[in-house]
Every structure is written in C-alpha cells, then in structure tokens.
Protein backbone atom coordinates (compact mmCIF):
# COMPACT_ATOMS: atom_id res chain seq x y z
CA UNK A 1 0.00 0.00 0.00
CA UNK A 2 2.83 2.34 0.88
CA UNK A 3 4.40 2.45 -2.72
CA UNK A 4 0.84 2.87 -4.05
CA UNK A 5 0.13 5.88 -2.19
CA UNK A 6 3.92 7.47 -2.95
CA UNK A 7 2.96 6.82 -7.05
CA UNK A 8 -0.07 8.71 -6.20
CA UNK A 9 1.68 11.67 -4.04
CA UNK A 10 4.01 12.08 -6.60
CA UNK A 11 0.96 12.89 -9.51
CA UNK A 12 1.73 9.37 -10.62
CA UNK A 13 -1.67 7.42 -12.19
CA UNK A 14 -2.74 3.94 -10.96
CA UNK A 15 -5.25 1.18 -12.56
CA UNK A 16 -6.83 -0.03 -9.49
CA UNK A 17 -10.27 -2.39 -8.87
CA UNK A 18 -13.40 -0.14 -8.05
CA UNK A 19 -16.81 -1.05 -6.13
CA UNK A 20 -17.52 -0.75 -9.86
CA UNK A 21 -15.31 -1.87 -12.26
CA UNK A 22 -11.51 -1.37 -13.22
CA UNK A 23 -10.59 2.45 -13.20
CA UNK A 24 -7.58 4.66 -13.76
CA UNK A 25 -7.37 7.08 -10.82
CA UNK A 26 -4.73 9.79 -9.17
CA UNK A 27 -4.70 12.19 -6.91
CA UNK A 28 -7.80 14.38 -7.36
CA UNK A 29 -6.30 17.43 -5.55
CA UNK A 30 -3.21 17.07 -8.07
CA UNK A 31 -4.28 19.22 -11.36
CA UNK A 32 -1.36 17.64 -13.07
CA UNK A 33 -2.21 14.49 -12.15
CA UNK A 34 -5.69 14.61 -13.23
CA UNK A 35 -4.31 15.95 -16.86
CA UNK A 36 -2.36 12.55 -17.65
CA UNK A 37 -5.70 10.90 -16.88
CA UNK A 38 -6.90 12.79 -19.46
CA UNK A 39 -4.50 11.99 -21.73
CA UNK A 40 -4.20 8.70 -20.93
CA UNK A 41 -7.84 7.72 -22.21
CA UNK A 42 -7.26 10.26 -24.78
CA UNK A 43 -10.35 11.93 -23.60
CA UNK A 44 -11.71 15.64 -23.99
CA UNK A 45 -10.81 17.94 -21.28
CA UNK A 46 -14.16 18.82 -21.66
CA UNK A 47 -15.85 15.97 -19.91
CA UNK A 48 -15.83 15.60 -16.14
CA UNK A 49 -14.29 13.02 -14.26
CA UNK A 50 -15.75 11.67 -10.85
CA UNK A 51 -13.78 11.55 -7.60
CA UNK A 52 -14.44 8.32 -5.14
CA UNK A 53 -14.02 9.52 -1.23
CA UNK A 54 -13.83 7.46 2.17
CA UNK A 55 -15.65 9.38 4.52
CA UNK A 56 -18.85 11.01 5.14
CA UNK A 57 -16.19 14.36 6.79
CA UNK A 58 -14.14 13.98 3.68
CA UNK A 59 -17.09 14.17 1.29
CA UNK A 60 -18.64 17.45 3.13
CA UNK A 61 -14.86 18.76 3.51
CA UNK A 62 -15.04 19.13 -0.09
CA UNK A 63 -19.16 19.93 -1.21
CA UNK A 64 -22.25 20.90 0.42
CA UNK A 65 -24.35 18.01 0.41
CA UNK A 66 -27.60 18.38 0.25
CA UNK A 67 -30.22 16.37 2.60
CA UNK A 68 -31.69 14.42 -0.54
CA UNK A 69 -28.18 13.09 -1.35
CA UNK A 70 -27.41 11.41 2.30
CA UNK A 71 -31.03 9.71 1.47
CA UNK A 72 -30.04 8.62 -2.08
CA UNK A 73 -26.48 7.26 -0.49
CA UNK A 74 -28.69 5.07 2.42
CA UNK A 75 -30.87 3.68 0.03
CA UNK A 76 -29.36 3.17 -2.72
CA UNK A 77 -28.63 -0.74 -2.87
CA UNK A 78 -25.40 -0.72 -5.51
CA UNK A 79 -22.67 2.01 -5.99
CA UNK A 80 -23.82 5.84 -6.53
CA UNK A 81 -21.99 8.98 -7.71
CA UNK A 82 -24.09 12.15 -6.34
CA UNK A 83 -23.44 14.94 -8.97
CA UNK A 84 -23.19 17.87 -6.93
CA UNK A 85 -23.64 21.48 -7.68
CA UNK A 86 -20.10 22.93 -6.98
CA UNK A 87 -16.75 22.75 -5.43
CA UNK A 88 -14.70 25.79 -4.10
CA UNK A 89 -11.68 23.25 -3.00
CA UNK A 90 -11.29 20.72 -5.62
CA UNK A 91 -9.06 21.74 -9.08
CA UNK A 92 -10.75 23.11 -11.95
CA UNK A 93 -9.50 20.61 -14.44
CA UNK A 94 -11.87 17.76 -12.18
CA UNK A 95 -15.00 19.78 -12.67
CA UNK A 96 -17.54 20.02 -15.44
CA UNK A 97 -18.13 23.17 -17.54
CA UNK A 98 -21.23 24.14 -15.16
CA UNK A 99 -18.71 23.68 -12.18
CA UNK A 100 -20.59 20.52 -10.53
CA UNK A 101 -18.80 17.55 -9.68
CA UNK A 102 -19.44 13.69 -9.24
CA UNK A 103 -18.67 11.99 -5.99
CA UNK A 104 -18.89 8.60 -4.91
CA UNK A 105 -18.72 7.47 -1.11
CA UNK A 106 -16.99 4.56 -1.76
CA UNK A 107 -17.79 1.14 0.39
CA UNK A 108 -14.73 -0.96 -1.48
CA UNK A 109 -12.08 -1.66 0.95
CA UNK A 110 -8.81 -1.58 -0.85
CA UNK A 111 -10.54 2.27 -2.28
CA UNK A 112 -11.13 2.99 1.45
CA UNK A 113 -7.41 2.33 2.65
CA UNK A 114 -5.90 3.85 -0.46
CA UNK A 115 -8.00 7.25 0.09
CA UNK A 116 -7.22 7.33 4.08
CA UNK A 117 -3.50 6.81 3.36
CA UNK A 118 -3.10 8.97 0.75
CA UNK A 119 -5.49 11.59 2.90
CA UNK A 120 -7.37 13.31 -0.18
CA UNK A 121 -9.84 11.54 -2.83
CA UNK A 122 -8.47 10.03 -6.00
CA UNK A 123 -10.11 10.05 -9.46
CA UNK A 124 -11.96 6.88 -10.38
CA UNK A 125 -12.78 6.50 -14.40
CA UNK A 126 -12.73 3.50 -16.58
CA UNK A 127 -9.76 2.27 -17.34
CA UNK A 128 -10.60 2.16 -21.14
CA UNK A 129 -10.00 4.89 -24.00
CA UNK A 130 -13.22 6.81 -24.02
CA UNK A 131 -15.80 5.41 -26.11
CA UNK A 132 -14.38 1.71 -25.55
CA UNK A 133 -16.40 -0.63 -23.40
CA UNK A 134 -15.74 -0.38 -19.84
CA UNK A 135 -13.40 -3.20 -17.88
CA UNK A 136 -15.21 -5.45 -15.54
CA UNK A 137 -12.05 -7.92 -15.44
CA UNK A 138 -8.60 -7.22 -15.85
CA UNK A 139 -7.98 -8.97 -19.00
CA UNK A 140 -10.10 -6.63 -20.46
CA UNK A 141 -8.24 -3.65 -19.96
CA UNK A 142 -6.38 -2.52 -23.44
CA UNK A 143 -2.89 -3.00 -23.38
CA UNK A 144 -1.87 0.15 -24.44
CA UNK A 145 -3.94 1.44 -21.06
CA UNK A 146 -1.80 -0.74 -18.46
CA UNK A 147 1.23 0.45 -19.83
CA UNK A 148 0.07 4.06 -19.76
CA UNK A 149 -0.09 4.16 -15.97
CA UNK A 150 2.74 4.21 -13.18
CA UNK A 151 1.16 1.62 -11.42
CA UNK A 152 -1.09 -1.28 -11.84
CA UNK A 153 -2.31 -3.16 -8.85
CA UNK A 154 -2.92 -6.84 -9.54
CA UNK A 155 -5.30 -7.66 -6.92
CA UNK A 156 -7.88 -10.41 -7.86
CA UNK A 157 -7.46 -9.50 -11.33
CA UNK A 158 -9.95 -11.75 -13.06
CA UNK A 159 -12.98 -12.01 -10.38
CA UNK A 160 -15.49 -9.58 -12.37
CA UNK A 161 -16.70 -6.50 -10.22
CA UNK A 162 -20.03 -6.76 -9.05
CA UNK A 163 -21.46 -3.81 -10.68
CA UNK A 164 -20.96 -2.50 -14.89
CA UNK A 165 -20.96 1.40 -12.90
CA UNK A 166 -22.37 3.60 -10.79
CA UNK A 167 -25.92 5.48 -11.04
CA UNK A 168 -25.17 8.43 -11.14
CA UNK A 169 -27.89 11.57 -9.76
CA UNK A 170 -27.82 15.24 -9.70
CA UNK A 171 -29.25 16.74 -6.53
CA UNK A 172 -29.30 20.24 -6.66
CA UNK A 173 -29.04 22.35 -3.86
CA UNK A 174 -32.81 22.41 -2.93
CA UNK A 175 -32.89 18.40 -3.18
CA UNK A 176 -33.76 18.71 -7.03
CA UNK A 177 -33.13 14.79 -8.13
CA UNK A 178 -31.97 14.35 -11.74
CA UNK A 179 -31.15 10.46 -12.49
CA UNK A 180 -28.70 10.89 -15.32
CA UNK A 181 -27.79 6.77 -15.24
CA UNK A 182 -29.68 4.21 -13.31
C-alpha cells in the first residue's frame, strides 16, 4: 500500500479495482495528475471526471451536500456517484463546464485504505480509451492502457466487479433529483 500511495503523491496514475469496475485514478487534488488521466484515455478535457471519497467528513470537507443526497447514499442498494452542484476546493481541471462535480462514497475496501492513506480523494474513471467498453475484469483492460499508468495493482485481477458502474444523480441544492444513469 505504501508504494501505491507514494505513485499517487508524486501525480503518478494507478489502474486499481473499483466497487464498480476497473478504473484509472490519481490524486484528485493534483491538477497535473488529473491531466495525464486525461491523456491517458485520450479523452476531452471537456468531460468531467468523478472523484471516489472514504468518509462522510471527507465528502462534506469538499461539497455541500444536500439532505436528498445522504437519502439517495442510504438507500441506494449498488454504488452511486451524487453529482453535486459545486466545489470551491477541488481543481478546476476535475470539474464540469457548469462547475458541478461527481462523488462517490466509496464502500470498497482496498478504495477505502488507499483514500485514508493517501489523505485526499483520488479520481476513479474506466480504465478504457473513451468510447471503448468499460473493464469489468482485468484482461479486459487494453494494453496500451496498463502500460500508460505508473502503477497497476494486480489484486484479484480476473474475479469480475459486481457492478458494470455507478448510477449516477444530480441533486441540486434544494434536493432537485436528476437520475442521469440508473
């Protein structure tokens, strides 16, 4: 875990399992960081990533989160990325052109310890080029992505995820719900 989290403090990139699937994350509070992640999956700079967190304190360290959201989180049964409306802490290159910002409270272990170690959230996207189907098993990660990153971890590698992603909801700021995935 130690080397992990030094890759990560020094804006390295890691391929890591998810409470979703296999994702390509960094340091979120690392604008450089969050570029190669970018370039990586050859994606515009234009679309958002979303950020996976460990705690409930860490999550309202960096959003206001509305009422309807902590409801969403308790009920909801499988993974869930709240998009909220803004962030005054995290970098500009993580949010979307309207300034909101996808969060997931993670529940996956490994996620968990990798987060509290590192003591900020990491990005969590597919480990794919955009447009290409998303990994649920590590042989289906491209190639050209696992060499692309500073660090892979190999943990369970061929076990599929239990879930193909996250829902992902928009809760405004007066507990407007949006379901923009289910």
């Amino acid at each position: 875990m130690k080397s992990i989290v030094e890759v990560l403090k020094n804006g390295g990139t890691i391929l890591y399992p998810t409470d979703t699937i296999w994702g390509i994350g960094c340091d979120a509070m690392n604008p450089d960081a969050v570029k190669k992640v970018f370039k990586i999956k050859n994606r515009a700079e234009s679309q958002s990533f979303i950020i996976l967190v460990d705690t409930e304190k860490r999550l309202q360290d960096l959003v206001d989160v509305p009422e309807m959201a902590w409801v969403i989180m308790d009920l909801s049964e499988k993974p869930v990325t709240i998009v909220y409306e803004k962030s005054e802490i995290l970098p500009k290159e993580l949010l979307a052109r309207d300034g909101s910002i996808g969060i997931r409270l993670t529940k996956n272990e490994l996620c968990k310890k990798l987060i509290s170690k590192l003591d900020r959230p990491i990005v969590s996207t597919s480990a794919n080029f955009s447009g290409e189907k998303s990994p649920r098993i590590f042989s289906d990660i491209n190639p050209e992505i696992i060499k692309s990153v500073d660090y892979c971890i190999e943990e369970d590698e061929e076990s599929p995820l239990s879930y193909t992603a996250s829902s992902v909801i928009r809760v405004g700021s007066r507990n407007q719900i949006k379901v923009i995935r289910e």
